[in-house]
Protein backbone atom coordinates (compact mmCIF):
# COMPACT_ATOMS: atom_id res chain seq x y z
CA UNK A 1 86.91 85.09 -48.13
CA UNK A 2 83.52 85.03 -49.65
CA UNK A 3 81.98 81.27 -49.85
CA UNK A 4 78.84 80.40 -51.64
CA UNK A 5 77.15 77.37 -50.77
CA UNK A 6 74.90 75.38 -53.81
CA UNK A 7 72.68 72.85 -52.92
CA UNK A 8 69.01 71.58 -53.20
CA UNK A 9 69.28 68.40 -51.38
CA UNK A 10 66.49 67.68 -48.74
CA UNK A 11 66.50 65.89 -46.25
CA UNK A 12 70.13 64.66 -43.58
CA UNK A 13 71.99 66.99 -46.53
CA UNK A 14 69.96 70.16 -45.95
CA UNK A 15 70.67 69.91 -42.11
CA UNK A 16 74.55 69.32 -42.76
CA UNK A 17 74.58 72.21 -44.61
CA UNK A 18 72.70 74.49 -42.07
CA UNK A 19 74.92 73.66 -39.50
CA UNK A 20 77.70 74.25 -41.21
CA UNK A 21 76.52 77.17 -42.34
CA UNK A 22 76.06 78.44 -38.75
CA UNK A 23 79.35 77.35 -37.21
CA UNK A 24 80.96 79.22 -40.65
CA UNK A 25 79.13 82.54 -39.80
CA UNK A 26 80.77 82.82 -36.51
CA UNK A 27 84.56 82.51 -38.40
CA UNK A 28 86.37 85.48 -38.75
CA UNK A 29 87.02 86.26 -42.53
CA UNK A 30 84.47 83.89 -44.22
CA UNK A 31 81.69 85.72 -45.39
CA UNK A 32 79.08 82.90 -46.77
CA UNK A 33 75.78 82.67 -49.10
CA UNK A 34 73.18 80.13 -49.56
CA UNK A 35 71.71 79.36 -53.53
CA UNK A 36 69.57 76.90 -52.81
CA UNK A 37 65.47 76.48 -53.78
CA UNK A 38 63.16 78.76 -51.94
CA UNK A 39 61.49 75.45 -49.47
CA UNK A 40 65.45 75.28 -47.46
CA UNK A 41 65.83 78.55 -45.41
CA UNK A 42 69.33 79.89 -44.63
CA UNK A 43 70.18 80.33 -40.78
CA UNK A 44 70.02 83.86 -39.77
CA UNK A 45 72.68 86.05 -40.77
CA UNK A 46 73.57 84.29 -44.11
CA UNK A 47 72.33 85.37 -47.21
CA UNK A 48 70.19 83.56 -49.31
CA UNK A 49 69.94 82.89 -53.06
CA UNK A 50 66.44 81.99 -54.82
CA UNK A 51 66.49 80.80 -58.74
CA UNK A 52 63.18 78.88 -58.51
CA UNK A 53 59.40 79.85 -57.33
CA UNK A 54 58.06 78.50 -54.23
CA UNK A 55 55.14 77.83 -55.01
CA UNK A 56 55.59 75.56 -57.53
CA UNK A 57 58.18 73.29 -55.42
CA UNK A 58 55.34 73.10 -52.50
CA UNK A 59 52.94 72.43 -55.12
CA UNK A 60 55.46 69.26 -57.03
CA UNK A 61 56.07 68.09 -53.30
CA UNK A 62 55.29 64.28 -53.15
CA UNK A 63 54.95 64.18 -57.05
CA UNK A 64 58.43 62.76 -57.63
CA UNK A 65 58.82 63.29 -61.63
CA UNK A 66 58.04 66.80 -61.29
CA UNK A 67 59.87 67.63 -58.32
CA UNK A 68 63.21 65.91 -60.22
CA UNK A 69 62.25 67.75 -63.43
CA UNK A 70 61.53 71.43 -61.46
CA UNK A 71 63.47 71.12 -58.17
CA UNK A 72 66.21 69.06 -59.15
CA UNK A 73 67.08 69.27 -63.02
CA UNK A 74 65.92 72.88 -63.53
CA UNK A 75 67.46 74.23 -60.46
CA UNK A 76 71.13 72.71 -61.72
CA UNK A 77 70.35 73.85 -65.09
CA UNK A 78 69.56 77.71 -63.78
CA UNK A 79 72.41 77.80 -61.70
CA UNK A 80 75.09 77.13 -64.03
CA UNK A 81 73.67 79.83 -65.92
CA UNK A 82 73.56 81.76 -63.04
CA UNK A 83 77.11 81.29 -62.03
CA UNK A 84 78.13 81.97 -65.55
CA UNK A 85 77.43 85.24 -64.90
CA UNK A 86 78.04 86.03 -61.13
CA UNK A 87 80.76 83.83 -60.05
CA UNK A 88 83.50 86.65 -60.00
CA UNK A 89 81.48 87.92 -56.59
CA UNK A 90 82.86 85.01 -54.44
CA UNK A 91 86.22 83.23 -54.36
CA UNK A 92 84.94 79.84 -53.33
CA UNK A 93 81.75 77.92 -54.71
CA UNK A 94 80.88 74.65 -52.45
CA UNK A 95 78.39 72.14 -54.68
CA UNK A 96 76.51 69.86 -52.13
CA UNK A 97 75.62 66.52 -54.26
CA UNK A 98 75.94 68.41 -57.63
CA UNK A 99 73.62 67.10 -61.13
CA UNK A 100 73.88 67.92 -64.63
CA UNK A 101 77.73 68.23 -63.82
CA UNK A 102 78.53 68.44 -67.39
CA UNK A 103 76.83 71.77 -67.94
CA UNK A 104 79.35 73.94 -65.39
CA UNK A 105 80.71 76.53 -67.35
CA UNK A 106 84.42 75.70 -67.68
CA UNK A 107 86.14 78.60 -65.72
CA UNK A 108 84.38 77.70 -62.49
CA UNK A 109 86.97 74.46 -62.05
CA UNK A 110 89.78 76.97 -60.39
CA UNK A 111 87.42 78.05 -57.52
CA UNK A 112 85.46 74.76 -56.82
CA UNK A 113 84.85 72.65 -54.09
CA UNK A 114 82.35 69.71 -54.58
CA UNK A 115 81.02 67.66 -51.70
CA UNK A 116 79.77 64.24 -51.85
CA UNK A 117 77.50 62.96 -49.08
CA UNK A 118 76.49 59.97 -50.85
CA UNK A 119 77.97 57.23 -53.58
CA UNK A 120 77.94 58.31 -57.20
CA UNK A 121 74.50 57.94 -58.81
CA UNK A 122 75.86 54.88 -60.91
CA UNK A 123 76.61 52.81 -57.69
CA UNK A 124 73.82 53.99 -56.16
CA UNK A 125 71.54 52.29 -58.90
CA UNK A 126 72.30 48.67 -57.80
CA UNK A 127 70.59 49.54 -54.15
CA UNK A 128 67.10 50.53 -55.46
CA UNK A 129 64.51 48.74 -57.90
CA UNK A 130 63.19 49.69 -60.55
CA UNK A 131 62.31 52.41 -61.93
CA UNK A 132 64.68 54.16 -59.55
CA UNK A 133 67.24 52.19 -60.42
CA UNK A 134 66.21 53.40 -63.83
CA UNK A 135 66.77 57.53 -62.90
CA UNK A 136 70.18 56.29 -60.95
CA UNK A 137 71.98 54.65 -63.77
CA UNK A 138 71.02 57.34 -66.39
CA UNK A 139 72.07 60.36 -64.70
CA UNK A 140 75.18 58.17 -63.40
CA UNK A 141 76.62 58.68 -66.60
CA UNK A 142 76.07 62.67 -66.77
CA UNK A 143 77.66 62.18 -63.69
CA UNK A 144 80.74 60.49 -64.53
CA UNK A 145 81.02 62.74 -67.41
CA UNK A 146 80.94 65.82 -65.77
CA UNK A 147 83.72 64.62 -63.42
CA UNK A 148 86.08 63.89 -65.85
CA UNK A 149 85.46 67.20 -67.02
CA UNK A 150 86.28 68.82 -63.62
CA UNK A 151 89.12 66.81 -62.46
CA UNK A 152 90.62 70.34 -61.22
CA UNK A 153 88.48 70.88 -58.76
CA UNK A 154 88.82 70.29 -55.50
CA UNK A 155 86.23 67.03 -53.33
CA UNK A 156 85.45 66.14 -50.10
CA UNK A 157 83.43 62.87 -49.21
CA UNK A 158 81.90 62.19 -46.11
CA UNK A 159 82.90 58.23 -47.05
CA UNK A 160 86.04 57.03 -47.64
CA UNK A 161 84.77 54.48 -49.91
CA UNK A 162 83.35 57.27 -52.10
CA UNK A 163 86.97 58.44 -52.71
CA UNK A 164 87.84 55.19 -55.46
CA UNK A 165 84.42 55.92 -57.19
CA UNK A 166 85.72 59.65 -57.92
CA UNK A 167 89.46 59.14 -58.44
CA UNK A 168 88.28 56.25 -61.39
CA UNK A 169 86.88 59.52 -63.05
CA UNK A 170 90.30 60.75 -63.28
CA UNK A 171 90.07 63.23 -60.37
CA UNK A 172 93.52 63.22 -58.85
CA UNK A 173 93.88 61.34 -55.31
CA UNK A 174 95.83 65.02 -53.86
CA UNK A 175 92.52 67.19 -54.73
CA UNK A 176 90.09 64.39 -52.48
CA UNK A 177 89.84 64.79 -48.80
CA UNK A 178 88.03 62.59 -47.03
CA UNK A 179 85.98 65.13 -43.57
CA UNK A 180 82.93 63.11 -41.93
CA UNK A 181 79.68 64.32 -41.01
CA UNK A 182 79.17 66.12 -37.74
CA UNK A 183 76.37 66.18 -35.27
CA UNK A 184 75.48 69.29 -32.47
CA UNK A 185 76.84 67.45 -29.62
CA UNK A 186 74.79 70.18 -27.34
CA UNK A 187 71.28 69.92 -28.52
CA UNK A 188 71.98 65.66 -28.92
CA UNK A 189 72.68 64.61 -24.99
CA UNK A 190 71.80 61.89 -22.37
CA UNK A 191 70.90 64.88 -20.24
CA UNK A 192 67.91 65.14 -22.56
CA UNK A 193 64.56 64.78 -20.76
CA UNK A 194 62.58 62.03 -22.32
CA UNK A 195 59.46 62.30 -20.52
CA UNK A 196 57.66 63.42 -22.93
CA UNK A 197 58.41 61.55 -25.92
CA UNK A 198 57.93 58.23 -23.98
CA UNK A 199 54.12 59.66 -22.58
CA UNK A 200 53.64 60.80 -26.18
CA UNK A 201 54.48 57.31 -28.37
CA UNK A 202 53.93 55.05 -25.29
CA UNK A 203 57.29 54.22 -24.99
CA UNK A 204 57.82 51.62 -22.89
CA UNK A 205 60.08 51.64 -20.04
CA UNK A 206 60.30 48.18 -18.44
CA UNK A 207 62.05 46.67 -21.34
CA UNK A 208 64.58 47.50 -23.86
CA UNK A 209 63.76 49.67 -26.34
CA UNK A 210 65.24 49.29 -29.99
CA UNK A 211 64.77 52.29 -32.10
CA UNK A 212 65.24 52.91 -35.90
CA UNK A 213 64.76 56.44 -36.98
CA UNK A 214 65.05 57.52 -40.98
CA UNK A 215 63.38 57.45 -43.87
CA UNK A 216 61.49 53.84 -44.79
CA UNK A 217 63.69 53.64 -48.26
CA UNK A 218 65.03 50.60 -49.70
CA UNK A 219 68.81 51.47 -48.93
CA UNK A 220 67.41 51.34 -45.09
CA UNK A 221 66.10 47.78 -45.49
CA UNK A 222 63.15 48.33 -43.16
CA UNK A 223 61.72 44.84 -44.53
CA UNK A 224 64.60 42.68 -43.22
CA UNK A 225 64.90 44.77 -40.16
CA UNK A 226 61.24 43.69 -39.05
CA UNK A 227 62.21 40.36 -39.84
CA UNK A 228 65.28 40.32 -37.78
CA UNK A 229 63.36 42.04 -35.12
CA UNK A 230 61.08 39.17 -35.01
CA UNK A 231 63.66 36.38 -34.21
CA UNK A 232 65.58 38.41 -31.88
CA UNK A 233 62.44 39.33 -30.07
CA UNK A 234 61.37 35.37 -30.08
CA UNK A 235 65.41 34.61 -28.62
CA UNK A 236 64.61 37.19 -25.60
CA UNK A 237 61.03 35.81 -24.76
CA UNK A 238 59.58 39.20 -26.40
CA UNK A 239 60.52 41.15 -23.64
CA UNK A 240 61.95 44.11 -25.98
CA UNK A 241 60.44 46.78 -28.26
CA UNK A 242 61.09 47.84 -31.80
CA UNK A 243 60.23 51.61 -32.12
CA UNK A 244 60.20 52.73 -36.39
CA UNK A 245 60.21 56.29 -36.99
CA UNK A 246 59.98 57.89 -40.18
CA UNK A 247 57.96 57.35 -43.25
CA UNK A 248 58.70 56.30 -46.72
CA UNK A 249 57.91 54.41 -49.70
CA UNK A 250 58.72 51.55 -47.78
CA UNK A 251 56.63 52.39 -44.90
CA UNK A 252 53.62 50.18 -46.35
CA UNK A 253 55.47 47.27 -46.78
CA UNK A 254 57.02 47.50 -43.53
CA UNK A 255 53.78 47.47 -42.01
CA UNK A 256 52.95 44.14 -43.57
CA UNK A 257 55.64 42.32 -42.72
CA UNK A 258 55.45 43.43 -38.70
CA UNK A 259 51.81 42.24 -39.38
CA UNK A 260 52.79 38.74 -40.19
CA UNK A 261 56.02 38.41 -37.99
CA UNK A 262 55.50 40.80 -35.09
CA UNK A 263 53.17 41.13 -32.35
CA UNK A 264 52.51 44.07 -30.09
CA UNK A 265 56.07 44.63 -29.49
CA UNK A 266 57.32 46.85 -32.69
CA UNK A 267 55.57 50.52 -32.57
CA UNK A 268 55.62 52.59 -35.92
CA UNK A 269 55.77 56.19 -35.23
CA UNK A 270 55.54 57.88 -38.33
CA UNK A 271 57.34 60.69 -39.04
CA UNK A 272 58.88 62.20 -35.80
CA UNK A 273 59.25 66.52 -35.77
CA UNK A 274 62.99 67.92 -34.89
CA UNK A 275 61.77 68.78 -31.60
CA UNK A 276 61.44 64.93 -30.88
CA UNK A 277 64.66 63.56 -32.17
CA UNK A 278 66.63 64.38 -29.40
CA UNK A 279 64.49 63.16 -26.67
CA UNK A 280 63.76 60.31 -28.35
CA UNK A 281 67.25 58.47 -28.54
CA UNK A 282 67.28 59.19 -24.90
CA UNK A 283 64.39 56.99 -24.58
CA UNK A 284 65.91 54.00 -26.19
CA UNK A 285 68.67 52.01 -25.26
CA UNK A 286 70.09 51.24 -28.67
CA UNK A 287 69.56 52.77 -31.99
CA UNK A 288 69.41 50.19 -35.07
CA UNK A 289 70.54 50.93 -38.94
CA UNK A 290 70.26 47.72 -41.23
CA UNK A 291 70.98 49.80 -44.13
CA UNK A 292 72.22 47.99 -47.17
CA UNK A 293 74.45 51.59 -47.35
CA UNK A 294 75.25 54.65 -46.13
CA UNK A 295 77.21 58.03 -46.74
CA UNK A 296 77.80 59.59 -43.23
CA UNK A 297 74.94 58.73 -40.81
CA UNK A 298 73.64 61.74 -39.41
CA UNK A 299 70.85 59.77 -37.59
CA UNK A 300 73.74 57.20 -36.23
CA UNK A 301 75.83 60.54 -34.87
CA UNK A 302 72.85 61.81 -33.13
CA UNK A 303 72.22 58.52 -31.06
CA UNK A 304 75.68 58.36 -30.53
CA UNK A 305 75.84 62.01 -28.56
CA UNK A 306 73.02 61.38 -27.28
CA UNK A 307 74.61 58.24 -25.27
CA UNK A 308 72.59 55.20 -27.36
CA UNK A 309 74.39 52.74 -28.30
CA UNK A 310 74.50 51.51 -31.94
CA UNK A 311 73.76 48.47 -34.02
CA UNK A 312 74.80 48.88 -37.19
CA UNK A 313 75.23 47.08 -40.84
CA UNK A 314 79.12 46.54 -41.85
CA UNK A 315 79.72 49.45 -43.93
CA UNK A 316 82.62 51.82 -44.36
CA UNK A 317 80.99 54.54 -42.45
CA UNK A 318 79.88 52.54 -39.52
CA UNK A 319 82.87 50.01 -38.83
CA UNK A 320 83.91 52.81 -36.30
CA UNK A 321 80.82 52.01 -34.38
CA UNK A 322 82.94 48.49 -32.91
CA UNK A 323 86.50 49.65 -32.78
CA UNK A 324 84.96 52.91 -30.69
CA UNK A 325 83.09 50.65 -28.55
CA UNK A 326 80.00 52.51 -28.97
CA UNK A 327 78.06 49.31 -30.30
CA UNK A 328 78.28 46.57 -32.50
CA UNK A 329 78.60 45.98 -36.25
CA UNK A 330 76.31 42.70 -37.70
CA UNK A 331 75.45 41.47 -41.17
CA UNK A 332 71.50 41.93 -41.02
CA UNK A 333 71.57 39.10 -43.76
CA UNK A 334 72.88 36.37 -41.32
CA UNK A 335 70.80 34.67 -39.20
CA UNK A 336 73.61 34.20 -36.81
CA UNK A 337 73.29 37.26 -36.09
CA UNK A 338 70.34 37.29 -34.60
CA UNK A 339 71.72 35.85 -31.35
CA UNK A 340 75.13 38.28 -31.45
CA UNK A 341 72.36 41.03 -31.52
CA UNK A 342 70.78 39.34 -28.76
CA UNK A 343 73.77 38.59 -26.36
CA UNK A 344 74.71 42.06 -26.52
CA UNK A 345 71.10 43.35 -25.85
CA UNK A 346 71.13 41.38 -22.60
CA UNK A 347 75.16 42.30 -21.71
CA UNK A 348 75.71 44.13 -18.34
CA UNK A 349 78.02 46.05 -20.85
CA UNK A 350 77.64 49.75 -20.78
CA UNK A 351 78.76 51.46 -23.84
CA UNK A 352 77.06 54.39 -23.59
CA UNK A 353 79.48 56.74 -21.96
CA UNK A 354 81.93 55.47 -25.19
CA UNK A 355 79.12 56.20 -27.62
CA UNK A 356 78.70 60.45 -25.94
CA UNK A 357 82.64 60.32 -25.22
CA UNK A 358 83.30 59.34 -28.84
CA UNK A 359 80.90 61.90 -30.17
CA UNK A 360 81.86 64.90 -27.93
CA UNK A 361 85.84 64.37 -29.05
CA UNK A 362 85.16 63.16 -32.98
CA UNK A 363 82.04 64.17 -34.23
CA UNK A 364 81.12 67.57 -33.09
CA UNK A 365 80.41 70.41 -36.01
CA UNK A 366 83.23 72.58 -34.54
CA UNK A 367 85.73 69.85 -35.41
CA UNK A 368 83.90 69.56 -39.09
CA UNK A 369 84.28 73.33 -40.24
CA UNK A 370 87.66 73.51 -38.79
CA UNK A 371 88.43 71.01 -41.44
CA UNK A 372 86.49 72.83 -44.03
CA UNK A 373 88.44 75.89 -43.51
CA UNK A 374 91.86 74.27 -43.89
CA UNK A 375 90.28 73.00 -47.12
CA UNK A 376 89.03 76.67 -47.82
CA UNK A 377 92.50 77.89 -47.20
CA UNK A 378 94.80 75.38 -49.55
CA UNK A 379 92.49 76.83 -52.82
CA UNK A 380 92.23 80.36 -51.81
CA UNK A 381 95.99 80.26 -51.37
């Protein structure tokens, strides 16, 4: 079975994919390629397909309207043209977060399998200002469009919610399966030595340590997570720290607001290389999303294996997060809150074996491209 993988996605998407496509190029029978831009390397052993120049991408890097236009809109455009042509060499192609959806050639539909890691653009919109908002909306409708024009294929979501948006296209519920996100359940452990890390960002160790790791976006609501932060910090006496690491066009305004409601007790690491993730949710004792939403957390799964317990905005994707027992669900928008968030902080409960036990049995990648397979096999049959 030959499987070619499309996607130019950065960021959580780009390592999905890679570890997918490593667990895939151990299976027997599945012979995989990568068409990506020339910036996201394929792991070793999979072949990799380049329609755009390096570099130009390195050179658009942090100038968003060109990166869209040349990275983005050019690299969708290119390979539909390219598939026109060479899609008889494999019998499955796997979009990743597909644009310009309208512009797939027609007899691609039969051999298709779309992933969605996030909402639709359209619902994204209403989470961003403008002129994001703006870019959402608009290429929401291409979106939509180009759905309704592949309601043959075949769609996975890593969120259940994200099923309705697709099946109001007219995509029917039979060709949508909902397979979560995965996480490498070996390199994320609480057998993880932390030493490091904690001499490295003066972590400290006498308290506990809240951590928030991801990018400073407005979906991630690092604003009213400082602000939160603040009161729950006054309720314990401020005898806990607030560790923020990541960068983003929030990242500024963050700083301000810890400024005016934090003291010494909130520690913004900036962004934080692979070789620190893992380490680093060993060093705290609960990891924190306040996002206003998610797809499939990557950053929430890692914590989780790593044995850090979770607290977590009341979303689709994170509800598990209480009935698992590996943390607890809030509405970051409620003041009352505040002191649930703090009661549980200062619990002798101990939910991180549930949190690495969950993880191990649920969310491992193994599991994941099992599932992927079985989806493989009902189209290639």
């Amino acid at each position: 079975m030959r499987v070619l993988v499309v996607s130019q996605v950065r960021y959580g998407v780009r390592n999905v994919i890679k570890s997918l496509l490593t667990e895939l190029r151990a299976t027997e029978n599945v012979d995989s390629a990568y068409l990506t831009i020339p910036t996201h390397d394929a792991p070793d052993g999979v072949k990799q397909v380049s329609l755009l120049l390096r570099p130009r991408i390195e050179r658009y890097e942090g100038k968003q309207l060109r990166y869209l236009g040349y990275a983005v809109l050019n690299f969708w455009r290119r390979t539909y043209k390219w598939l026109s042509a060479n899609h008889h060499a494999y019998d499955i192609i796997w979009f990743h977060n597909p644009r310009l959806l309208p512009l797939l050639p027609e007899d691609l539909t039969d051999k298709l399998l779309v992933t969605y890691h996030n909402h639709l653009l359209s619902e994204v919109a209403r989470h961003y200002e403008r002129p994001a908002s703006w870019y959402y909306k608009l290429f929401g409708i291409f979106e939509r469009r180009g759905l309704r024009q592949a309601t043959d294929a075949y769609y996975t979501v890593v969120n259940p919610a994200v099923m309705e948006e697709i099946r109001s296209c007219g995509v029917p519920k039979k060709n949508i399966r909902y397979i979560k996100n995965g996480v490498d359940t070996g390199r994320f452990n609480p057998d993880c030595d932390a030493t490091g890390v904690i001499k490295e960002y003066d972590l400290p160790t006498d308290k506990p340590l809240l951590l928030f790791l991801g990018r400073l976006k407005g979906q991630k609501r690092p604003e009213l997570l400082i602000k939160r932060f603040a009161k729950i910090s006054n309720a314990l006496d401020g005898d806990i720290t607030l560790a923020v690491a990541g960068k983003g066009t929030r990242g500024e305004a963050a700083r301000k607001v810890a400024e005016t409601h934090c003291g010494d007790n909130i520690k913004f690491l900036g962004y934080v290389p692979e070789r620190d993730k893992a380490p680093l949710y060993v060093a705290a004792d609960y990891y924190v999303l306040p996002s206003s939403y998610e797809g499939s957390p990557l950053a929430l799964y890692e914590a989780l294996a790593s044995g850090t317990p979770a607290i977590v905005s009341d979303l689709p994707g994170t509800r598990f997060v209480a009935e698992e027992q590996c943390g607890i669900v809030v509405d970051f928008e409620d003041d009352s809150d505040v002191e649930r968030i703090a009661e549980y902080i200062t619990a002798d409960d101990d939910n991180s074996s549930y949190a690495r036990n969950y993880a191990e049995t649920n969310l491992d990648w193994s599991a994941r491209t099992k599932e992927y397979r079985e989806e493989f096999q009902r189209m290639y049959e």
